[in-house]
Protein backbone atom coordinates (compact mmCIF):
# COMPACT_ATOMS: atom_id res chain seq x y z
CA UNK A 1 -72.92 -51.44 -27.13
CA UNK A 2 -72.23 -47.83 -26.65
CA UNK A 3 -68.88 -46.34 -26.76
CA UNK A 4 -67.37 -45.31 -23.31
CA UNK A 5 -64.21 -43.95 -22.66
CA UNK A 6 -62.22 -46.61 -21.85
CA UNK A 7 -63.12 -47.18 -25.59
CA UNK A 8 -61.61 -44.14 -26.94
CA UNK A 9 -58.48 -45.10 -24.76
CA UNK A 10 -58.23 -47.92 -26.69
CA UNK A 11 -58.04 -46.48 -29.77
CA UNK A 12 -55.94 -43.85 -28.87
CA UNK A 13 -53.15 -46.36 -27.18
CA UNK A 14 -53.33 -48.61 -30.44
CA UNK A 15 -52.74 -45.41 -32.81
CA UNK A 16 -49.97 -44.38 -29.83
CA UNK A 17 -47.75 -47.74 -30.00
CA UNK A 18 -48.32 -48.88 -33.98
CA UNK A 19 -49.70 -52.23 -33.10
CA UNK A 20 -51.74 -53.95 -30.96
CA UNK A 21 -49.52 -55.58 -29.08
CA UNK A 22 -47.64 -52.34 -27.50
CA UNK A 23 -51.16 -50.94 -26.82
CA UNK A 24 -52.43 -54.03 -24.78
CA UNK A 25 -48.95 -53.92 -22.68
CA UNK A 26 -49.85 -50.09 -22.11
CA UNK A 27 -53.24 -51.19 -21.60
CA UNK A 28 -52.08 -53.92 -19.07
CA UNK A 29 -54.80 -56.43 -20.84
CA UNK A 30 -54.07 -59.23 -23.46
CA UNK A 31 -53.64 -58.75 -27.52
CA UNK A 32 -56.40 -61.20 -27.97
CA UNK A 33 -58.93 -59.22 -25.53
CA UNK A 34 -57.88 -56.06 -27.29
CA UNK A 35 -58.65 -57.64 -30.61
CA UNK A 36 -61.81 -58.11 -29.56
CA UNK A 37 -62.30 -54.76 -27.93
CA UNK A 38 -61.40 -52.91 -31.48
CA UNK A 39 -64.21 -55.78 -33.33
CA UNK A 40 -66.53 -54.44 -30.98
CA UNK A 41 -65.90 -50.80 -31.26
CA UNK A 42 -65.60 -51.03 -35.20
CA UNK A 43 -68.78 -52.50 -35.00
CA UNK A 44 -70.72 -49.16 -33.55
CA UNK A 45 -68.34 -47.14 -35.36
CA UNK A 46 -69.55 -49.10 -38.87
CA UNK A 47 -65.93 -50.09 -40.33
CA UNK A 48 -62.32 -51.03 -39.51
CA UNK A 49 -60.15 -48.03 -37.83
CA UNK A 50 -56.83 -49.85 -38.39
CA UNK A 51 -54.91 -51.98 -41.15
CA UNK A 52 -52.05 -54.04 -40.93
CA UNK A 53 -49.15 -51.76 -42.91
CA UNK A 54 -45.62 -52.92 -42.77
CA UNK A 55 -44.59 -50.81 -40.17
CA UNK A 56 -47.56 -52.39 -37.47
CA UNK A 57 -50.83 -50.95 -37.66
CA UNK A 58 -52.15 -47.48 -39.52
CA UNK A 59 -55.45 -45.89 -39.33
CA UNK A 60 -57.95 -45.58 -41.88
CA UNK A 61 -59.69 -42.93 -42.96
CA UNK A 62 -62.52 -43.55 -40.96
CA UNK A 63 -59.78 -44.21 -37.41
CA UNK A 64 -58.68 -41.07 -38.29
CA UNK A 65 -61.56 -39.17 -38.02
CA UNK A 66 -62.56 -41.02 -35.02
CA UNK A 67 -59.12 -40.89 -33.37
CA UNK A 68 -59.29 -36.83 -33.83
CA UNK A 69 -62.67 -37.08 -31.62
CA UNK A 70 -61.49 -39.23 -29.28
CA UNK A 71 -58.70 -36.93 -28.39
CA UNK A 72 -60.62 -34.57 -27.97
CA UNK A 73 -63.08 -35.89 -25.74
CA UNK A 74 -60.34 -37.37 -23.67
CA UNK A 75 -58.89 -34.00 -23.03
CA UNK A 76 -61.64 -32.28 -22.71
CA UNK A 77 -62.53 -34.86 -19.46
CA UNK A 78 -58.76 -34.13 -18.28
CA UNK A 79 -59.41 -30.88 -18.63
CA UNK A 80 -62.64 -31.02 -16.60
CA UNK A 81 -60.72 -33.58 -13.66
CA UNK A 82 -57.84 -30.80 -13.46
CA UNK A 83 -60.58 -27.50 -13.22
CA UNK A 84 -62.73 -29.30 -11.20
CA UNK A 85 -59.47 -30.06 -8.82
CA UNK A 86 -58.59 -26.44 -8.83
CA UNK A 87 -61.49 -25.53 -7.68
CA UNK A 88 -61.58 -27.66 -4.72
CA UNK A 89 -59.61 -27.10 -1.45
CA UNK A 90 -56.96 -28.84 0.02
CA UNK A 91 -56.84 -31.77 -2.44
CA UNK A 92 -53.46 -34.05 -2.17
CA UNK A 93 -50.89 -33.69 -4.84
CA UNK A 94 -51.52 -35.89 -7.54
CA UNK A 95 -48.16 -37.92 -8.38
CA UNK A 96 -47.54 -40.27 -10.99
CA UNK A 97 -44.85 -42.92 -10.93
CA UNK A 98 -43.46 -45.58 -12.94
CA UNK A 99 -42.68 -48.79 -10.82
CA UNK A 100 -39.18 -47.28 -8.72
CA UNK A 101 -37.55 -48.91 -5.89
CA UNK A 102 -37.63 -45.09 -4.28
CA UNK A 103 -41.38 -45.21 -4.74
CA UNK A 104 -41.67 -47.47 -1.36
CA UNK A 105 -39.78 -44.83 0.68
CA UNK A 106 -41.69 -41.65 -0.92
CA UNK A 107 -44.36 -42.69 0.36
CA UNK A 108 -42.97 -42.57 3.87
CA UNK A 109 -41.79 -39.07 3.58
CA UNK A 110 -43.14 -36.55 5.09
CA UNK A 111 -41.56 -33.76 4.13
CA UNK A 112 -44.25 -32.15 1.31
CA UNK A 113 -46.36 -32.28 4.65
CA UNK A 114 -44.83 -29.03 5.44
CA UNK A 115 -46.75 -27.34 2.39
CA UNK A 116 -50.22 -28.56 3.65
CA UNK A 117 -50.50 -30.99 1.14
CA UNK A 118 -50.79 -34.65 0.85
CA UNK A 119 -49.94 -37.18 -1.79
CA UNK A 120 -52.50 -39.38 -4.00
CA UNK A 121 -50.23 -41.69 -6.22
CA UNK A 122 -50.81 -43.51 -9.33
CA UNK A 123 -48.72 -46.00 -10.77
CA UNK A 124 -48.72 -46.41 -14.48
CA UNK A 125 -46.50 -48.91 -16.72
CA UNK A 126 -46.37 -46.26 -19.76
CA UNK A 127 -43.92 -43.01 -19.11
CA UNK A 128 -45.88 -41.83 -22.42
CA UNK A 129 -49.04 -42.09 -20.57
CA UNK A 130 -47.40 -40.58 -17.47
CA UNK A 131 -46.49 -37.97 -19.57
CA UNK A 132 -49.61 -37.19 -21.51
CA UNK A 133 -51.74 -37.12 -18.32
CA UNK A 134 -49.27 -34.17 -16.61
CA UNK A 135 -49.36 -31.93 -19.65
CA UNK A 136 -53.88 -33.10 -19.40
CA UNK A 137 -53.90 -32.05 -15.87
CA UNK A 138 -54.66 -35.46 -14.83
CA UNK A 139 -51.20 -35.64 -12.39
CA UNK A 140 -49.55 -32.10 -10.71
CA UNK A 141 -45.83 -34.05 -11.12
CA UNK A 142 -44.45 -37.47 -12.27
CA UNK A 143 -41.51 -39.51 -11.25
CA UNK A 144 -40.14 -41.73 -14.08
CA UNK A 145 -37.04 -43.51 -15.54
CA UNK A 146 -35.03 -42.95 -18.79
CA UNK A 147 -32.79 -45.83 -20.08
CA UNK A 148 -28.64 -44.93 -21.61
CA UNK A 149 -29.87 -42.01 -24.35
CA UNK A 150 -33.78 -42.18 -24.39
CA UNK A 151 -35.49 -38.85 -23.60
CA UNK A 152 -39.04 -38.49 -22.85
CA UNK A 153 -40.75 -35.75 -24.62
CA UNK A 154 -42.91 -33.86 -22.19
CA UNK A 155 -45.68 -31.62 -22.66
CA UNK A 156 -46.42 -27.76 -22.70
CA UNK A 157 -46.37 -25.72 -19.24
CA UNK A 158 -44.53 -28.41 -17.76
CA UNK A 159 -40.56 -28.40 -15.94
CA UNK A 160 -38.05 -31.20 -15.18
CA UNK A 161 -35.28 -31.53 -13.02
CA UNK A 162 -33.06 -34.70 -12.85
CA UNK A 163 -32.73 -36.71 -9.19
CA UNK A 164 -30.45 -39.47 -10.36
CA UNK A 165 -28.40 -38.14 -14.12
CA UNK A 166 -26.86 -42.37 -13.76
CA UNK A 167 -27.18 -45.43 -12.41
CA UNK A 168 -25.74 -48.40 -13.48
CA UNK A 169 -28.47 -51.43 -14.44
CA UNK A 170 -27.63 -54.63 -12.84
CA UNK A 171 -28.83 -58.44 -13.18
CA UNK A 172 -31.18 -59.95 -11.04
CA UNK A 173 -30.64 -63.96 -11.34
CA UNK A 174 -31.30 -67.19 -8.74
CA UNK A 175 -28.89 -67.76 -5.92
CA UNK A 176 -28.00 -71.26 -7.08
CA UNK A 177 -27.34 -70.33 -11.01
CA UNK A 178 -23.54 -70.65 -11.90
CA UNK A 179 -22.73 -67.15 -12.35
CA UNK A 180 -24.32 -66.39 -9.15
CA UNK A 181 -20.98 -67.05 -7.41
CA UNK A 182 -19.00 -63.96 -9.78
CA UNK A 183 -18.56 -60.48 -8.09
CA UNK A 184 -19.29 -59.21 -11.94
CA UNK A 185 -21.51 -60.59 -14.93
CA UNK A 186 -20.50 -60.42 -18.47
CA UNK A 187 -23.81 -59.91 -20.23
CA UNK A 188 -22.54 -62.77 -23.16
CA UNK A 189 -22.57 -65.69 -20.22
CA UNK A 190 -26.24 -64.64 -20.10
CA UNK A 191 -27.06 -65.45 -24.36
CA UNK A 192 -29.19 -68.78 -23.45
CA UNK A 193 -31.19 -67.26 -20.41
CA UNK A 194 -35.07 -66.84 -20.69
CA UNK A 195 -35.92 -62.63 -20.01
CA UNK A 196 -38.30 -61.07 -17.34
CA UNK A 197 -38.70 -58.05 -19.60
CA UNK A 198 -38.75 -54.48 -18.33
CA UNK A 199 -42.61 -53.16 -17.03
CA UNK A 200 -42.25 -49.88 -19.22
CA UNK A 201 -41.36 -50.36 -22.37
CA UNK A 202 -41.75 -46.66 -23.75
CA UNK A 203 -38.90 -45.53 -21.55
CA UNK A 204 -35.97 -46.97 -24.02
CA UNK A 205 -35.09 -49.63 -21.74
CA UNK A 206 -36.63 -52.79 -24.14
CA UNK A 207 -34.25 -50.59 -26.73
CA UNK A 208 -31.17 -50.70 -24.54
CA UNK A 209 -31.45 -54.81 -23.57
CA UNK A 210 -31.63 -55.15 -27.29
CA UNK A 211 -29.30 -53.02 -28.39
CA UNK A 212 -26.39 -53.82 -25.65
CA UNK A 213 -27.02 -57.74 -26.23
CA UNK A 214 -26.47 -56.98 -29.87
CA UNK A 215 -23.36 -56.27 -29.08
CA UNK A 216 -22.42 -58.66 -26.73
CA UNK A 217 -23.02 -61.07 -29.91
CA UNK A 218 -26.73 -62.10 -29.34
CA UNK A 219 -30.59 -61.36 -29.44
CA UNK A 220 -32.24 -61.82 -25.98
CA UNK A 221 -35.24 -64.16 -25.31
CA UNK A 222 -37.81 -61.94 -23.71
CA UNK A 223 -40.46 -64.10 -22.39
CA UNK A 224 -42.00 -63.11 -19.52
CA UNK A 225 -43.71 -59.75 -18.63
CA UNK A 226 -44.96 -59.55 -15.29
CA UNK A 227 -45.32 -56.41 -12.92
CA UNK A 228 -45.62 -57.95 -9.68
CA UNK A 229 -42.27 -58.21 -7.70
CA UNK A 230 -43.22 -61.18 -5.90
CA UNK A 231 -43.54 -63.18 -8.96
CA UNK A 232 -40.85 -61.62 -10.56
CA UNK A 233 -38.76 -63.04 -7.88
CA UNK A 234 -40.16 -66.34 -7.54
CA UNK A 235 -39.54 -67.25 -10.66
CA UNK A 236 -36.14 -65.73 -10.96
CA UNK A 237 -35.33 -68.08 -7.69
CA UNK A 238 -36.49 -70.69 -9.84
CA UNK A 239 -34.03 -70.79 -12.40
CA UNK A 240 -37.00 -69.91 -15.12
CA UNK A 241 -35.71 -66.31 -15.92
CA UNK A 242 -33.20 -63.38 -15.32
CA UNK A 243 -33.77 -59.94 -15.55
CA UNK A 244 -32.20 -56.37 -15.00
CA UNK A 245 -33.12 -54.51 -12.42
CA UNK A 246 -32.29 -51.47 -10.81
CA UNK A 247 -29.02 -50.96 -8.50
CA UNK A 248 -31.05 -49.91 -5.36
CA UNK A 249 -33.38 -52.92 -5.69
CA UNK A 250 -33.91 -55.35 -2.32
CA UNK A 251 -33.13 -58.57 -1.60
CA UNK A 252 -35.36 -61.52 -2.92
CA UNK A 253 -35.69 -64.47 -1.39
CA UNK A 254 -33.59 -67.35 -3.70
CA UNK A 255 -31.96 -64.55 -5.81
CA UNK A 256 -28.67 -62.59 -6.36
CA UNK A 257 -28.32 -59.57 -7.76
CA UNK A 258 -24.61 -58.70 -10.12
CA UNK A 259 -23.41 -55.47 -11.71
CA UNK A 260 -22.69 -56.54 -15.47
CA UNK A 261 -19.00 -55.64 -16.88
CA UNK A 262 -18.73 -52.67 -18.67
CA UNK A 263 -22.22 -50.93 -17.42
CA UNK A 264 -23.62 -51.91 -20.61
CA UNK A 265 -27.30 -50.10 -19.56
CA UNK A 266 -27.33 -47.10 -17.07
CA UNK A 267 -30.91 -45.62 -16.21
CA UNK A 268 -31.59 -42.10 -15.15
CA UNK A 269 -34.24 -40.98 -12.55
CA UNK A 270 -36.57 -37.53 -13.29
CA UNK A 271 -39.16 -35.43 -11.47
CA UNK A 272 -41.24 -33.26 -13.62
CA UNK A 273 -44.21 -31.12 -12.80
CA UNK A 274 -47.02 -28.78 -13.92
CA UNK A 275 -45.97 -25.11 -12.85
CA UNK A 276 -50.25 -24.28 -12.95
CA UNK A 277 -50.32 -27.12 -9.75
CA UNK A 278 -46.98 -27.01 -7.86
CA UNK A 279 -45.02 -23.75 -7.00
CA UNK A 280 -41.44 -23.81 -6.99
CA UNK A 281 -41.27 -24.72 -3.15
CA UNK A 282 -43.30 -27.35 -3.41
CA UNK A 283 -41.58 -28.61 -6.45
CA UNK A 284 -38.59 -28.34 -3.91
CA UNK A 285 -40.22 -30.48 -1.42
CA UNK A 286 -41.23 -33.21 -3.81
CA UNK A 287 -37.40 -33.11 -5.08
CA UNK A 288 -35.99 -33.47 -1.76
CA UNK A 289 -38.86 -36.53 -0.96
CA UNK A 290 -37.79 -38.20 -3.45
CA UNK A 291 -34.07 -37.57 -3.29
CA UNK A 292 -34.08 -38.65 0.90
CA UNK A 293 -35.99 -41.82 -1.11
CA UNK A 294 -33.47 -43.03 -3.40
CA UNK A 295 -30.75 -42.35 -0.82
CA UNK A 296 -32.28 -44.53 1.57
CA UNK A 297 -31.68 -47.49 -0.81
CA UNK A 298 -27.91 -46.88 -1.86
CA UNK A 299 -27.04 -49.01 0.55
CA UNK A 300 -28.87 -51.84 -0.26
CA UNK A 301 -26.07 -53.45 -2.07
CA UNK A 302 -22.42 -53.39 -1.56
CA UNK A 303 -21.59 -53.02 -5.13
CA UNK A 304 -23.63 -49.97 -6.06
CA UNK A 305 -22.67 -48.37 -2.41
CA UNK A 306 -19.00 -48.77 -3.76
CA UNK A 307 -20.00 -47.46 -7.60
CA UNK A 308 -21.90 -44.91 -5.93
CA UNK A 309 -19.44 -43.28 -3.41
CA UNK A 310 -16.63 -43.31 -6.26
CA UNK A 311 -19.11 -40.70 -8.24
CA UNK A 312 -20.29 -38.02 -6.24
CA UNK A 313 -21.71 -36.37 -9.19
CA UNK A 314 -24.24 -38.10 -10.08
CA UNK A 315 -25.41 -37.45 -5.98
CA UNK A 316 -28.92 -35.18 -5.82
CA UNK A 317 -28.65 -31.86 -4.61
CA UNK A 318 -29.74 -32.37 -0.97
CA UNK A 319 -28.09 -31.24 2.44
């Protein structure tokens, strides 16, 4: 076997997230595959490149050495994917996105039209990836999430500028469970439920769920990870699992969705871009997309159309 670069990723993602089971989530593959994977690579590379500390994983000497070349290679082919873009003509912008209800209507905009330029768009379930591969020149701008306090760290030669600053996290549960009845949920009732966990789980949200069921007096059961929302539903429907979910989120078919009391986990909503590949009007542009985006979803439900005309505030700046 020779090493590729899908190889390197995987080394990289395992040193990234401390163990192997946060890198296969970011790698979107199973722990046992990515076991493998790492046996094979330590086999050309002629020893281990991780041990078990008590923290998750660490690399050895020898991971070291070949996680410092495998960086560099990796950004050295970003780097070539990003000149080799500049170079050419009239290529679309290059957008990454975590999975956001506004993504659907983005899409449908057309307003970045108006600067000549069309959209290519990548989804991603790691805002640390998403992240990375603006400051690498592999994406011109990103839309992600942040969950309560969390703050995502972003590269060199890069700006941000909020959409949303709040929105409050809601519960997703089946249309025939017995809270599904209750204008609010308290987040206690929910102690015994099975958990769709969140898709990202660099963003602070696995933190939050934690964290605010802490304090609501217990620790959740996170079972199920899945990133497609027809699934998601379905088995919601079915009894087998609730999950948060975003205020602007559709209907599903056999479901409900409830604020919680308090607003126990809010989320927050960011644009950021490389100032080498967008120029402040286009930066505009893609701000306004996605703001006209969001907005068309507000009034999906009547409980975050009432939260959301009682704070003005947290409205995007958009005529």
């Amino acid at each position: 076997m020779q090493l590729e670069l899908r190889h390197l990723q995987a080394v990289c993602r395992i040193a990234e997230a401390g163990s192997l089971g946060g890198a296969a989530r970011r790698l979107g593959v199973s722990q046992p595959a990515l076991s493998a994977q790492l046996r094979r690579i330590e086999q050309v590379t002629g020893g281990e490149l991780f041990v078990r500390g008590r923290g998750g994983v660490e690399p050895t000497a020898l991971g070291q050495f070949v996680l410092a070349r495998a960086r560099r290679v990796l950004s050295e082919m970003d780097a070539l994917g990003a000149d080799a873009r500049a170079l050419s003509a009239g290529g679309p912008l290059r957008l990454g996105c975590i999975l956001l209800v506004l993504l659907d209507g983005l899409l449908a905009q057309t307003d970045l039209s108006m600067s000549g330029r069309e959209i290519a768009v990548d989804l991603e379930n790691s805002v640390t990836a998403l992240a990375r591969m603006l400051g690498a020149g592999r994406y011109d701008a990103i839309v992600y999430g942040e969950v309560n306090d969390h703050e995502v760290p972003l590269p060199e030669g890069t700006l941000a500028r909020t959409l949303i600053p709040k929105e409050p996290f809601c519960i997703r549960l089946s249309a025939k469970h017995p809270l599904a009845g209750l204008d609010r949920v308290d987040l206690a009732d929910l102690a015994d439920e099975p958990w769709l966990t969140l898709v990202e789980d660099d963003d602070g949200g696995p933190e939050a769920l934690v964290a605010a069921c802490a304090k609501a007096g217990f620790s959740p059961s996170l079972r199920y990870r899945i990133t497609d929302r027809k699934m998601q539903h379905d088995l919601i429907a079915a009894g087998r699992a609730v999950s948060l979910c975003q205020p602007t989120a559709p209907p599903g078919e056999g479901t409900v969705m409830r604020p919680l009391v308090g607003t126990p986990i809010t989320g927050r909503i960011r644009v950021a871009w490389n100032r080498s590949a967008l120029s402040a009007g286009q930066a505009e542009l893609l701000y306004r997309a996605a703001a006209r985006a969001y907005l068309a979803n507000v009034d999906n439900n009547a409980f975050h159309k009432e939260w959301w005309d009682a704070h003005p505030e947290v409205h995007p700046a958009v005529d």
